[in-house]
C-alpha atoms as a PDB file:
ATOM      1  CA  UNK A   1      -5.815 -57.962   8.188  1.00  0.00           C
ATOM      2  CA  UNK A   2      -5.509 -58.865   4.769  1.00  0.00           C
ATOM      3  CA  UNK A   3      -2.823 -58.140   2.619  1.00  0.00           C
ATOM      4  CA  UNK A   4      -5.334 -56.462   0.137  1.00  0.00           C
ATOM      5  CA  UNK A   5      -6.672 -54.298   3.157  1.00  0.00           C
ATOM      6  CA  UNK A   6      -3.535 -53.526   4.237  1.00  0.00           C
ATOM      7  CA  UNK A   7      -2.229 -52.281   0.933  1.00  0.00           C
ATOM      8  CA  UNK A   8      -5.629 -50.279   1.010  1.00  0.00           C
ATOM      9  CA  UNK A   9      -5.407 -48.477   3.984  1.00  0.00           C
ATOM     10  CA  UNK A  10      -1.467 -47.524   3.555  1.00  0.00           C
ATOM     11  CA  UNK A  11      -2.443 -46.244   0.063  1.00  0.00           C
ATOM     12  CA  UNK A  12      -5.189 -44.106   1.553  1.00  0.00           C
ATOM     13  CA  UNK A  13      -2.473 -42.657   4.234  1.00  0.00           C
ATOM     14  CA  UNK A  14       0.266 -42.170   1.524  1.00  0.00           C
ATOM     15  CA  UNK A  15      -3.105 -40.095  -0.289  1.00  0.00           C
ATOM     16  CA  UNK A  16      -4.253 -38.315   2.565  1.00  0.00           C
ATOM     17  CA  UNK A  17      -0.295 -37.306   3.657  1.00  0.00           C
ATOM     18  CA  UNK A  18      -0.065 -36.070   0.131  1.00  0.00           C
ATOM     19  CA  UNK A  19      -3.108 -33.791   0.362  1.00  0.00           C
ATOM     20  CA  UNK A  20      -2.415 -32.720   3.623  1.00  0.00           C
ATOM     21  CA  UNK A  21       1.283 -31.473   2.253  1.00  0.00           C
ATOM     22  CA  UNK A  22      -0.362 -29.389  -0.978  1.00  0.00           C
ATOM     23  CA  UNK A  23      -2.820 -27.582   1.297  1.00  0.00           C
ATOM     24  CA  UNK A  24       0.244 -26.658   3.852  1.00  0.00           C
ATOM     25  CA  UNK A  25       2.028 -25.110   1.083  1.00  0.00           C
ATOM     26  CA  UNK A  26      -0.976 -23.114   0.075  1.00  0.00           C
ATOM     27  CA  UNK A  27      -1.862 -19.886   1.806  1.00  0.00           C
ATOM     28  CA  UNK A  28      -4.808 -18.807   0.167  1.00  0.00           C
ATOM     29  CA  UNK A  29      -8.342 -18.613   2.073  1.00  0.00           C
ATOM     30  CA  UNK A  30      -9.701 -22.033   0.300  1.00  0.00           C
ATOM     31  CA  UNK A  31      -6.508 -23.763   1.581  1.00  0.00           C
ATOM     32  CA  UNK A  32      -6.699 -22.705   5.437  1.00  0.00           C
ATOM     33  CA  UNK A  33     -10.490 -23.713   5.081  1.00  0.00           C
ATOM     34  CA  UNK A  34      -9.972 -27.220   3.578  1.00  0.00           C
ATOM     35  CA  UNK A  35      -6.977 -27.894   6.276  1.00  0.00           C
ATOM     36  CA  UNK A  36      -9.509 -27.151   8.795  1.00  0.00           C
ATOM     37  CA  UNK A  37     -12.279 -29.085   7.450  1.00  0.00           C
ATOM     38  CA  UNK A  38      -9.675 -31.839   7.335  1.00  0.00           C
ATOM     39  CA  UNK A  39      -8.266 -31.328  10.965  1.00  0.00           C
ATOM     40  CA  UNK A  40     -11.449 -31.018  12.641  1.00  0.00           C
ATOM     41  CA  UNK A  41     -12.401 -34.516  10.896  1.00  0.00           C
ATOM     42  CA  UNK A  42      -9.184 -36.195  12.258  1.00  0.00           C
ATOM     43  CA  UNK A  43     -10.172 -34.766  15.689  1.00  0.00           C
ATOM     44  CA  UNK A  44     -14.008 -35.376  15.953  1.00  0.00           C
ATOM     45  CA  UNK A  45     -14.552 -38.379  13.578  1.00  0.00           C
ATOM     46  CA  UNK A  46     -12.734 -41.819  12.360  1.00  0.00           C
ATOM     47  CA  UNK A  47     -10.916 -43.628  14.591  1.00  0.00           C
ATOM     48  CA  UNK A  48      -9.481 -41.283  16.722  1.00  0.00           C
ATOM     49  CA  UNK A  49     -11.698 -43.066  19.161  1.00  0.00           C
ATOM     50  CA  UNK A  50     -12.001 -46.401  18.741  1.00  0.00           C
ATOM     51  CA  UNK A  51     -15.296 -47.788  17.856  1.00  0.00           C
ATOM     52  CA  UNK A  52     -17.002 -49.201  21.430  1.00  0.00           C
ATOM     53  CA  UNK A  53     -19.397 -51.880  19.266  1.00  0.00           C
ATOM     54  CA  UNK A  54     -17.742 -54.290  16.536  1.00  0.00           C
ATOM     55  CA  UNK A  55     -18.239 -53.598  12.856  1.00  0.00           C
ATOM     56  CA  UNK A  56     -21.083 -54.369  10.996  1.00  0.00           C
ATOM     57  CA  UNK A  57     -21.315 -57.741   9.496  1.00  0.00           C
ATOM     58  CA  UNK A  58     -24.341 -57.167   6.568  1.00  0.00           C
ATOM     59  CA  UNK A  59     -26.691 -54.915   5.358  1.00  0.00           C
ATOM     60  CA  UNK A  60     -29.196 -55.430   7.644  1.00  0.00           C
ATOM     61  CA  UNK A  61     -27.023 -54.051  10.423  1.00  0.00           C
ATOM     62  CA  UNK A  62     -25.941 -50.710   8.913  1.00  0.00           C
ATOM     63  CA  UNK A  63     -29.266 -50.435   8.519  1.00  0.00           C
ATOM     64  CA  UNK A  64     -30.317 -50.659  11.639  1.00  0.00           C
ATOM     65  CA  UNK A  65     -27.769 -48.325  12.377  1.00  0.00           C
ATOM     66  CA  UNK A  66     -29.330 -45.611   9.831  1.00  0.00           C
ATOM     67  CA  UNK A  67     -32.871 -46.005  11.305  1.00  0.00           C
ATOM     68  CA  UNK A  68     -31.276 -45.449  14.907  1.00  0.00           C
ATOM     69  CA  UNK A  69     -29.986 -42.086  13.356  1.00  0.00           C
ATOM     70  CA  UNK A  70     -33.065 -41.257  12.002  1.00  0.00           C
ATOM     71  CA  UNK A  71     -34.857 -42.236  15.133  1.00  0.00           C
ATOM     72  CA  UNK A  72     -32.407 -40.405  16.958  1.00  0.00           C
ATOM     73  CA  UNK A  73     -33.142 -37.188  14.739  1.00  0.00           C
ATOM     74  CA  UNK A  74     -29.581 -37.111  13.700  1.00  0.00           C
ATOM     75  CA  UNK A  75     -29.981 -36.601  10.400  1.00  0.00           C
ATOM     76  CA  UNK A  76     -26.268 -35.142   9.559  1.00  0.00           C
ATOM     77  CA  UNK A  77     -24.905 -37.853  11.386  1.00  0.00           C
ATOM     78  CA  UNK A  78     -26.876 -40.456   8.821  1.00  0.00           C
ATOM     79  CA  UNK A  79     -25.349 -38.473   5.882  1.00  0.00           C
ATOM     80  CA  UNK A  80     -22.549 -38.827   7.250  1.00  0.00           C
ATOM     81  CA  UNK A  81     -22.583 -42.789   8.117  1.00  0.00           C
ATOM     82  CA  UNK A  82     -23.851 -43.138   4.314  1.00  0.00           C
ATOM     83  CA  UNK A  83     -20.937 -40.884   2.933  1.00  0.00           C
ATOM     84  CA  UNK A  84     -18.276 -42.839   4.721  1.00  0.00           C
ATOM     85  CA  UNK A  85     -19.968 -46.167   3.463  1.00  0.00           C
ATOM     86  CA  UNK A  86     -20.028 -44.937  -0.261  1.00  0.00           C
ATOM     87  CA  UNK A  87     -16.479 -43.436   0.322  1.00  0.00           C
ATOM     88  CA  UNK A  88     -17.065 -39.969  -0.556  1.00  0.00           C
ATOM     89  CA  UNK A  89     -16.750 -36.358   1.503  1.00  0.00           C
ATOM     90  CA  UNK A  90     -19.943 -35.958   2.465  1.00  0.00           C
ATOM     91  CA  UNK A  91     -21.717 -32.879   4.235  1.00  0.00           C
ATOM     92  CA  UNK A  92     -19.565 -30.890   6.762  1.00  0.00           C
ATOM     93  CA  UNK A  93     -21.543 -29.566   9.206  1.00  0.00           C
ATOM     94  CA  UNK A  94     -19.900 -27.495  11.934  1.00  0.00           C
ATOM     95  CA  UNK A  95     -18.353 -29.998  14.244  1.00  0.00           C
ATOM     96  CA  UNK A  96     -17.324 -29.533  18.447  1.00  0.00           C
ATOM     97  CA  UNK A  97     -14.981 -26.874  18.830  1.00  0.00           C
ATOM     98  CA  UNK A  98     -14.994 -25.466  15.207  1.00  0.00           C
ATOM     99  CA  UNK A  99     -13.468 -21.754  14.763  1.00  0.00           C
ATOM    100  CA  UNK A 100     -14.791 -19.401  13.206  1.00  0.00           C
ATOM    101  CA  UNK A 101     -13.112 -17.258  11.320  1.00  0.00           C
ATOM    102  CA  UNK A 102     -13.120 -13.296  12.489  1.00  0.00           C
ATOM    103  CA  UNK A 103     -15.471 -11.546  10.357  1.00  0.00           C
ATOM    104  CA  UNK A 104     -12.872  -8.652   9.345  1.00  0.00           C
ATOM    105  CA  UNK A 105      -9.425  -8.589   8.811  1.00  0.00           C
ATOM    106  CA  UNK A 106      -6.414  -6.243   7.927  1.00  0.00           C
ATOM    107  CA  UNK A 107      -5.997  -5.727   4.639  1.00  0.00           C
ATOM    108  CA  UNK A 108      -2.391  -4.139   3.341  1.00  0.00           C
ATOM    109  CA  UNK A 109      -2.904  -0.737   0.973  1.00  0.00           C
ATOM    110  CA  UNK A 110      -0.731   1.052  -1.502  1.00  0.00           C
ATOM    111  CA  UNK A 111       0.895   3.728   0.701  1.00  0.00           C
ATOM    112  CA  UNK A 112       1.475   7.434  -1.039  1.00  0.00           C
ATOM    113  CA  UNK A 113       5.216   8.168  -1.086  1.00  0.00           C
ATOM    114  CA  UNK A 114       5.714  11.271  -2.533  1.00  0.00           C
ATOM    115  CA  UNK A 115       9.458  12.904  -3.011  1.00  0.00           C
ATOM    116  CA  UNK A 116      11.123  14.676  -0.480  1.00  0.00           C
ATOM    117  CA  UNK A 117      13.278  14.094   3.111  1.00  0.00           C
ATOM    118  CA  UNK A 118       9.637  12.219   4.084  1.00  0.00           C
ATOM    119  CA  UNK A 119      10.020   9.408   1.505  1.00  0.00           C
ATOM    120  CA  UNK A 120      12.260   6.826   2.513  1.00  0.00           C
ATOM    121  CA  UNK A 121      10.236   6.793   6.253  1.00  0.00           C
ATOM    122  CA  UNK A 122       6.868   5.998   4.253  1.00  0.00           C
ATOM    123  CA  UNK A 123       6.257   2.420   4.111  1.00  0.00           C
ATOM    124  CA  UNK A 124       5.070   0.917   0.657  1.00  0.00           C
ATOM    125  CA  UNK A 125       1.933  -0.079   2.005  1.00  0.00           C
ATOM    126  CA  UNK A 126      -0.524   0.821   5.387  1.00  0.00           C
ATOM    127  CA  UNK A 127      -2.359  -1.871   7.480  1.00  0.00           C
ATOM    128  CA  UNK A 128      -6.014  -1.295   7.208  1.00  0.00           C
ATOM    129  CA  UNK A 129      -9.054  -2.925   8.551  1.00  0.00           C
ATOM    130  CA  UNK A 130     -11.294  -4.240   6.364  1.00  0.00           C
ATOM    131  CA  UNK A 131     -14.488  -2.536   7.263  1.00  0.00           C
ATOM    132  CA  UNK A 132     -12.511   0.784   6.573  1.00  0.00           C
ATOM    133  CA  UNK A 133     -10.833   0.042   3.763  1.00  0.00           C
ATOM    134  CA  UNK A 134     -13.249   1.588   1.127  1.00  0.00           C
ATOM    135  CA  UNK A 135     -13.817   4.857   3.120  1.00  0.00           C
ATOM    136  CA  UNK A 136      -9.884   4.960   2.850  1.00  0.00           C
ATOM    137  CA  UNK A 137      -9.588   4.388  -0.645  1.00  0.00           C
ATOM    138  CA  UNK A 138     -12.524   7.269  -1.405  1.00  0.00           C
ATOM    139  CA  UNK A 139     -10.400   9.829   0.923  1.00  0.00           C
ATOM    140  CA  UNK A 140      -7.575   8.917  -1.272  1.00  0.00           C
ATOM    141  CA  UNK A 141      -9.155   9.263  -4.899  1.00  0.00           C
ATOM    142  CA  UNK A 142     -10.298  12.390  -3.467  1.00  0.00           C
ATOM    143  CA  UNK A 143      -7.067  13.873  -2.305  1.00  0.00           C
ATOM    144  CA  UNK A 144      -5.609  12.446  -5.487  1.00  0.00           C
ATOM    145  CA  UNK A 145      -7.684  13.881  -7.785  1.00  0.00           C
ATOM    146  CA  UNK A 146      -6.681  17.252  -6.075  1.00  0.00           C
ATOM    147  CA  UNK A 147      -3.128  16.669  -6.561  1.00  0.00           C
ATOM    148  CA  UNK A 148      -2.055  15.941  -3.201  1.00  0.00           C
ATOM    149  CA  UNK A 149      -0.816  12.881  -1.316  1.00  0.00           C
ATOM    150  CA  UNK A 150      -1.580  10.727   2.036  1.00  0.00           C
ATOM    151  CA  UNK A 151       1.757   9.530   3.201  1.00  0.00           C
ATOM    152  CA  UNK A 152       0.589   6.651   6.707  1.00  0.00           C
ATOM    153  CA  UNK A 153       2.148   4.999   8.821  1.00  0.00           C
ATOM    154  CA  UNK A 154       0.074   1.917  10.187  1.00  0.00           C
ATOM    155  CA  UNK A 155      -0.907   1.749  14.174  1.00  0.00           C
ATOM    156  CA  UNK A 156      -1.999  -1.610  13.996  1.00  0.00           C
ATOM    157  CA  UNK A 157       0.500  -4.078  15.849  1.00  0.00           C
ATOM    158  CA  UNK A 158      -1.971  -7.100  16.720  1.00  0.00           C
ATOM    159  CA  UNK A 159      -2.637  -7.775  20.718  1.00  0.00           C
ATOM    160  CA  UNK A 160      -0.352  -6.446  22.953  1.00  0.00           C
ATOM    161  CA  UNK A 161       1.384  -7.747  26.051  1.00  0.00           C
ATOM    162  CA  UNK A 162       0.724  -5.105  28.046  1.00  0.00           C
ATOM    163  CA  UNK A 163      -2.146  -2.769  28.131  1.00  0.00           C
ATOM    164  CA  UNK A 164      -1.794  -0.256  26.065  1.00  0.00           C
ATOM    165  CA  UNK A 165      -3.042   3.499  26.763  1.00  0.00           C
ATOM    166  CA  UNK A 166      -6.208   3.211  24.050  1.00  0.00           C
ATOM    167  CA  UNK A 167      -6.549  -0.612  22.483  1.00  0.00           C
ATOM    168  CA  UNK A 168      -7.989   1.376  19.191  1.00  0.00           C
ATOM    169  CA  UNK A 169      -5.059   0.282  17.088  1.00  0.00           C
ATOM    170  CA  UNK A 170      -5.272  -2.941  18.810  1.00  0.00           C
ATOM    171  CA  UNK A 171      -8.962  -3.348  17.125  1.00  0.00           C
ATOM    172  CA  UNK A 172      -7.380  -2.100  13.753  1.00  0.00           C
ATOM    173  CA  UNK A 173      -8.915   1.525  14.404  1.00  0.00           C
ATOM    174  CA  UNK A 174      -5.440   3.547  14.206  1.00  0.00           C
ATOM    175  CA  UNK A 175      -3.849   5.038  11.544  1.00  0.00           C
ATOM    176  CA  UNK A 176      -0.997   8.034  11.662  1.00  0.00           C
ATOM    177  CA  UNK A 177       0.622  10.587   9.183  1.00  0.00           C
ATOM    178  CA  UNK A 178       3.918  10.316   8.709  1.00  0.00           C
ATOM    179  CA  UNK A 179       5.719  12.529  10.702  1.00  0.00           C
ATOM    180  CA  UNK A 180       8.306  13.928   8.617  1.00  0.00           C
ATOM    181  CA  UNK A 181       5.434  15.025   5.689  1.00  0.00           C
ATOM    182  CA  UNK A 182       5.163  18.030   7.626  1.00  0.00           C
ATOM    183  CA  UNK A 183       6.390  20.930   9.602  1.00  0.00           C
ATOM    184  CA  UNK A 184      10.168  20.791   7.743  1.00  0.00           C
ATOM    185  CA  UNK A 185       9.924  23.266   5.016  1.00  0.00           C
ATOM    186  CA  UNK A 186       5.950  24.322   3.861  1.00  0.00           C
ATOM    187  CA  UNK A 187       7.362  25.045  -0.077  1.00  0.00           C
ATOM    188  CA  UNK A 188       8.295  21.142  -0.007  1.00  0.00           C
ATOM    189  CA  UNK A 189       6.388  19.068   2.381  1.00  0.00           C
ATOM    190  CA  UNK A 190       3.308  17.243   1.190  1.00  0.00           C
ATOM    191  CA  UNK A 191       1.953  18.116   5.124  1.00  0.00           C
ATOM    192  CA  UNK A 192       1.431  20.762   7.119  1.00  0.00           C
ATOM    193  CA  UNK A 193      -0.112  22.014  10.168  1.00  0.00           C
ATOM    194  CA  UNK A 194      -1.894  25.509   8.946  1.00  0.00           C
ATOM    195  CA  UNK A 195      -4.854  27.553   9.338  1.00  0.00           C
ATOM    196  CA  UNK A 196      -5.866  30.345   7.610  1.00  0.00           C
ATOM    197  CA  UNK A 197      -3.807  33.507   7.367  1.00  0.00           C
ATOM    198  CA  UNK A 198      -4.717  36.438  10.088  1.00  0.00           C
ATOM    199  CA  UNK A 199      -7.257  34.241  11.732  1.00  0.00           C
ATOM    200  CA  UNK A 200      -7.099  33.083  15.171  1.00  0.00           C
ATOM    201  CA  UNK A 201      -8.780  29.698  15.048  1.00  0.00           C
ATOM    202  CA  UNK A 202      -7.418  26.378  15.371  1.00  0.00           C
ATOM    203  CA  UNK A 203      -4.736  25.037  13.786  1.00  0.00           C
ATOM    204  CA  UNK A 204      -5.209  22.288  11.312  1.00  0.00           C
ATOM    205  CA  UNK A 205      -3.632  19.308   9.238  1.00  0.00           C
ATOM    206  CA  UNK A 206      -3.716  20.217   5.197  1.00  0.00           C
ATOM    207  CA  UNK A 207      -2.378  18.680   2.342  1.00  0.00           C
ATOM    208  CA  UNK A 208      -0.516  20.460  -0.055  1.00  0.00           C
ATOM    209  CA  UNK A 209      -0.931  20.507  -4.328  1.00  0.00           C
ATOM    210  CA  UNK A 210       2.129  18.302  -5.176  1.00  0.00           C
ATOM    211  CA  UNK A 211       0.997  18.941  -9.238  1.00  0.00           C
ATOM    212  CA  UNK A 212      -2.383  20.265 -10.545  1.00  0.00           C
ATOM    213  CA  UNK A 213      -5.015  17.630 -10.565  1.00  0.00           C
ATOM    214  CA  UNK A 214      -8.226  16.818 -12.067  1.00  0.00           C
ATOM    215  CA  UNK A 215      -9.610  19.128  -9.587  1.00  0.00           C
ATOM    216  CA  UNK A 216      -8.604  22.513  -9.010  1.00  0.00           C
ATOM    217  CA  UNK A 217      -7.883  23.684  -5.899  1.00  0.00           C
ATOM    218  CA  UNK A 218      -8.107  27.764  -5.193  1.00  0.00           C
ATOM    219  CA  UNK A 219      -4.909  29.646  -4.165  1.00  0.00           C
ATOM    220  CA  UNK A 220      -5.166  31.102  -0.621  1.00  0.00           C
ATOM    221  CA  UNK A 221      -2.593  32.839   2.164  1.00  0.00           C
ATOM    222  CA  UNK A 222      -1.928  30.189   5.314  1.00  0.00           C
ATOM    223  CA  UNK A 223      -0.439  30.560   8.393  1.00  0.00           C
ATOM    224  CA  UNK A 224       1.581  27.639   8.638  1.00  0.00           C
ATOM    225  CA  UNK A 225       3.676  25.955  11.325  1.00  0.00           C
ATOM    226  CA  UNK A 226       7.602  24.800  11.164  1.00  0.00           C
ATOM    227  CA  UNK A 227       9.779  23.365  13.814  1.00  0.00           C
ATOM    228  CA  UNK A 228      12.848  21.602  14.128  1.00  0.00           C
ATOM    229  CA  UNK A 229      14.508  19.588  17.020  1.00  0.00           C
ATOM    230  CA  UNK A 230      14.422  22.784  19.939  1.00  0.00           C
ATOM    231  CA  UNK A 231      11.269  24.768  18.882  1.00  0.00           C
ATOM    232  CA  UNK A 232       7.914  25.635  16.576  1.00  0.00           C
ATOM    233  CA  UNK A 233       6.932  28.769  15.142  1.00  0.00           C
ATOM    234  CA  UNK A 234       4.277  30.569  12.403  1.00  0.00           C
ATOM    235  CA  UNK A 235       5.251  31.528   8.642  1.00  0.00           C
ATOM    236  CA  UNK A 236       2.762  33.272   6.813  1.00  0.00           C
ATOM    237  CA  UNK A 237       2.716  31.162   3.106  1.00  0.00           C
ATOM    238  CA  UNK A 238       0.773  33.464   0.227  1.00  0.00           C
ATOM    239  CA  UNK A 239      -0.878  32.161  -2.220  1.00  0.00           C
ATOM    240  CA  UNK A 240      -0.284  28.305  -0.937  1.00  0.00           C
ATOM    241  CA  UNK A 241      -2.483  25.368  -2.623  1.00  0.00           C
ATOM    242  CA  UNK A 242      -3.734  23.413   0.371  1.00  0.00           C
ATOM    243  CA  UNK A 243      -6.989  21.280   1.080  1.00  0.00           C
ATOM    244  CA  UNK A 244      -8.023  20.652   5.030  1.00  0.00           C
ATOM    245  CA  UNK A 245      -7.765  16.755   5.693  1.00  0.00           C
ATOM    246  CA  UNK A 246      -9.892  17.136   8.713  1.00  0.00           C
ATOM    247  CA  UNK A 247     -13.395  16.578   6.831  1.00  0.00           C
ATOM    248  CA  UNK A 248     -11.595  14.031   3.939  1.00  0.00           C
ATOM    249  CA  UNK A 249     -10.326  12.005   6.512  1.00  0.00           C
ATOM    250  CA  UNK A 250     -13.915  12.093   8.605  1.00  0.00           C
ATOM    251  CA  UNK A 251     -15.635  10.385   5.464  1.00  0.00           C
ATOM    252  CA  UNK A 252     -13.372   7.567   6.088  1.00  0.00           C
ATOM    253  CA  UNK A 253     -14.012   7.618   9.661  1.00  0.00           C
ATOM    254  CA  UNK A 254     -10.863   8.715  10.782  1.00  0.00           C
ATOM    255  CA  UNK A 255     -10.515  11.623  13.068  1.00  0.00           C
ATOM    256  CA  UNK A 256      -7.621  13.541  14.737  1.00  0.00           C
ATOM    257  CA  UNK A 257      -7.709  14.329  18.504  1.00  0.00           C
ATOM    258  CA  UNK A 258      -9.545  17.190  19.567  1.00  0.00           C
ATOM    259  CA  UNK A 259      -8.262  19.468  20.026  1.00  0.00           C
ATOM    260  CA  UNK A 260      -5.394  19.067  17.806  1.00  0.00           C
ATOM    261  CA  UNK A 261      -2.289  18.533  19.614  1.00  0.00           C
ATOM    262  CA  UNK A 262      -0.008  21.397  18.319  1.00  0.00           C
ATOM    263  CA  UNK A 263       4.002  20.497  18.492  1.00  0.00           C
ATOM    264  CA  UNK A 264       6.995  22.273  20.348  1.00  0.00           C
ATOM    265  CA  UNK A 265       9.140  20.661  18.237  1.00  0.00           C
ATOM    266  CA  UNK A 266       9.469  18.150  15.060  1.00  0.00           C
ATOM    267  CA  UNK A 267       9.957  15.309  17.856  1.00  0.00           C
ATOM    268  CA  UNK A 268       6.294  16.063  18.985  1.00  0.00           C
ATOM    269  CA  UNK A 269       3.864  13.961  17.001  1.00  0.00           C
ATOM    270  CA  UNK A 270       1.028  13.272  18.816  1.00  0.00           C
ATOM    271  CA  UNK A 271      -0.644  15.519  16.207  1.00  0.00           C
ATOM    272  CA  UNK A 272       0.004  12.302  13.344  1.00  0.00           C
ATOM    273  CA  UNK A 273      -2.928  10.052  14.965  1.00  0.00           C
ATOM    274  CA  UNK A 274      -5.665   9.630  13.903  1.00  0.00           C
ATOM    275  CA  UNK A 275      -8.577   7.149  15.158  1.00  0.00           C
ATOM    276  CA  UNK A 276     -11.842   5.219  13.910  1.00  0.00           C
ATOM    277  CA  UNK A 277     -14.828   5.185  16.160  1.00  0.00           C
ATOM    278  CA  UNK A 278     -17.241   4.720  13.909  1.00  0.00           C
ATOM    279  CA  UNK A 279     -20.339   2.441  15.065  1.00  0.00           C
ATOM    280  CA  UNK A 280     -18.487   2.693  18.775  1.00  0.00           C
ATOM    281  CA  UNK A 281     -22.116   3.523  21.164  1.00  0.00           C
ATOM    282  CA  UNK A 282     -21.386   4.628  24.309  1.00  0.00           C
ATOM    283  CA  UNK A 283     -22.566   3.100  27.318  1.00  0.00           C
ATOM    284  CA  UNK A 284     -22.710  -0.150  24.651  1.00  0.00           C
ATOM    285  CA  UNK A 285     -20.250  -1.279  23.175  1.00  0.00           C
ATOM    286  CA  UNK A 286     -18.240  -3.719  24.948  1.00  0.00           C
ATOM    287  CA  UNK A 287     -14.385  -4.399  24.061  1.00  0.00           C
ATOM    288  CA  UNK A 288     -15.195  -7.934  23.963  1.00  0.00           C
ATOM    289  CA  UNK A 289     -17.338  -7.659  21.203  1.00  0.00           C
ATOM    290  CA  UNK A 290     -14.881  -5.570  19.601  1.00  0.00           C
ATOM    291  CA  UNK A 291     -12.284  -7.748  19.595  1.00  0.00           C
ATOM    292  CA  UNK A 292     -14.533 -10.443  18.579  1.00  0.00           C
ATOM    293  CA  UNK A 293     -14.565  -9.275  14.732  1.00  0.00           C
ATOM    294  CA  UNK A 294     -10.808  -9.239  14.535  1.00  0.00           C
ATOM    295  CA  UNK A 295      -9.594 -11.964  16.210  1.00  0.00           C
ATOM    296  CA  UNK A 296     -10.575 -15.522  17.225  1.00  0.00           C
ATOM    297  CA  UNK A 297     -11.761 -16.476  20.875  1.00  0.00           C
ATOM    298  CA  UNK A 298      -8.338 -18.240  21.722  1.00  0.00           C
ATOM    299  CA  UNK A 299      -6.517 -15.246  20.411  1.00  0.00           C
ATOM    300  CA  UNK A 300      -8.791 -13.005  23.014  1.00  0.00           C
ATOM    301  CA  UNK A 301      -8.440 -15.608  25.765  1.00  0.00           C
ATOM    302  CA  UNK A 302      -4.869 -15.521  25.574  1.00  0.00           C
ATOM    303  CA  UNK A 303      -3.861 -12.190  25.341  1.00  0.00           C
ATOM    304  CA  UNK A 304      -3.469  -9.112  28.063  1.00  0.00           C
ATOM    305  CA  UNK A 305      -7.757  -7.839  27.414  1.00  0.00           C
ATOM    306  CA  UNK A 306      -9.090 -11.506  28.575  1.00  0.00           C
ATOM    307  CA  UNK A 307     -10.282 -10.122  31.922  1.00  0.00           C
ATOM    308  CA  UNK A 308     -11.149  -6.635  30.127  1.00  0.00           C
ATOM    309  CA  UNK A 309     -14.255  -7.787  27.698  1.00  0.00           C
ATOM    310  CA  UNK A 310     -16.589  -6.222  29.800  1.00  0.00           C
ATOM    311  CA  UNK A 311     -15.255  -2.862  29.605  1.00  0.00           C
ATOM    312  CA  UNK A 312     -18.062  -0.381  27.565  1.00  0.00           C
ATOM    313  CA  UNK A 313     -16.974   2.568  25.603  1.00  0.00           C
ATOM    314  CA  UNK A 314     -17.987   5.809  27.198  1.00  0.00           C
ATOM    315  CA  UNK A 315     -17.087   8.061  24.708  1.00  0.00           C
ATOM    316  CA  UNK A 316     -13.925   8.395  24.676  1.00  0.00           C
ATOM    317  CA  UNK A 317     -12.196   4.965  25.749  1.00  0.00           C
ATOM    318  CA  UNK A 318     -12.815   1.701  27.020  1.00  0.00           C
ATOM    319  CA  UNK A 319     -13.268   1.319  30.475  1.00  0.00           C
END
């Protein structure tokens, strides 16, 4: 090799090493999608493998190699060839093992943290899948415009090691309420657990008029719950400002259990989830396919559900 060629190539290394070290230090979208392009190219073509016939030695021969593509029908493969000759990028068609990317993701949300003994165990923002993240955002404006507040805590952790009870917040279809924005003191907390006062139905989450909104919101009398570490009782409220989050929250697709879990003390909160389960058919959905649209097939292959795809929602869980 020539000293010419050999100043060549190291100049192209020094180039490509340089390129490779901008994109590593870039973490939007376009930069994980150009370091692939590039890694899947190191893998699949070049010389990773050697070349099994020597080089050709005129035109005539590369183009004999062209009509053998062409022949051959592989018509990528000739753009290619021609692309490398000319020294440009050339097509990328998907290559071997490419990955896809999941086709939804988790996307982080301004959190409400309104005042009170609640605020400092609200996080600043809530995990949220990206399917659900407008529904969200409309429960929000809504609740907002009414004066009152959503203070979350995110469910979503990723994949597990074990198996969990319900892999819902596994699949980015959790959410909870924060614990401590209810049951404390109904004149203060943005929460509460109430239904209305003198009837005998079933308990229910509300939120409470932190300052008059947009949208005003009628006076009423509530029953409403309040508990502390040893037990939970009733206080009638008069004339409270409160507006159900049960059908708010079901816009958004996000639903408490039924029925709702009612506390014997402010350590029970099993009343603060809430789950998605929107476009979940039963007797058709498989958790495979679930877990398909948030993470990639190594991430599923590796994890604790890899001998659990087949499992079909009936309902009310995976099994």
């Amino acid at each position: 090799m020539s000293d010419e060629t050999t100043s060549t190539t190291l100049t192209e290394e020094g180039t490509l090493q340089a390129l490779m070290g901008i994109i590593q230090q870039v973490g939007s979208q376009e930069a994980w999608d150009a370091q692939n392009i590039l890694m899947r190219r190191l893998a699949l073509q070049g010389d990773v493998v050697g070349s099994r016939v020597p080089a050709p030695r005129n035109i005539s021969e590369i183009g004999g190699y062209i009509n053998l593509l062409s022949e051959l029908g592989q018509g990528e493969m000739r753009s290619q060839t021609l692309a490398g000759i000319l020294g440009v990028a050339g097509p990328n068609p998907p290559l071997g093992w490419s990955t896809s990317r999941p086709a939804l993701h988790m996307v982080s949300v301004p959190n409400d943290r309104p005042e009170g003994a609640a605020q400092p165990m609200t996080p600043l923002t809530v995990a949220v899948r990206s399917d659900f993240l407008a529904g969200l955002q409309a429960a929000q404006d809504y609740l907002h415009a009414r004066g009152c507040a959503l203070p979350l805590l995110s469910a979503y952790a990723g994949l597990p090691s074990t198996v969990p009870t319900t892999p819902l917040p596994c699949l980015g279809r959790g959410l909870a309420l924060v614990p401590a924005a209810a049951l404390a003191d109904p004149a203060t907390d943005p929460l509460a657990l109430a239904r209305p006062s003198g009837s005998t139905g079933a308990y229910g989450i509300v939120a409470r008029v932190l300052s008059p909104g947009s949208v005003a919101v009628p006076p009423a009398d509530w029953e409403v719950l309040k508990a502390d570490a040893a037990s939970c009782s009733p206080q009638t409220v008069a004339g409270a400002f409160y507006v159900p989050l049960a059908p708010v929250l079901a816009t958004a697709g996000f639903y408490s259990p039924i029925p709702l879990p009612l506390p014997a003390s402010n350590q029970d909160i099993a009343w603060t989830r809430l789950a998605n389960v929107t476009s979940l058919v039963p007797g058709v959905t498989l958790l495979g396919d679930e877990l398909a649209r948030i993470y990639t097939a190594s991430e599923i292959s590796g994890s604790i559900f890899a001998d659990k795809l087949s499992w079909v929602w009936n309902g009310n869980a995976f099994a």
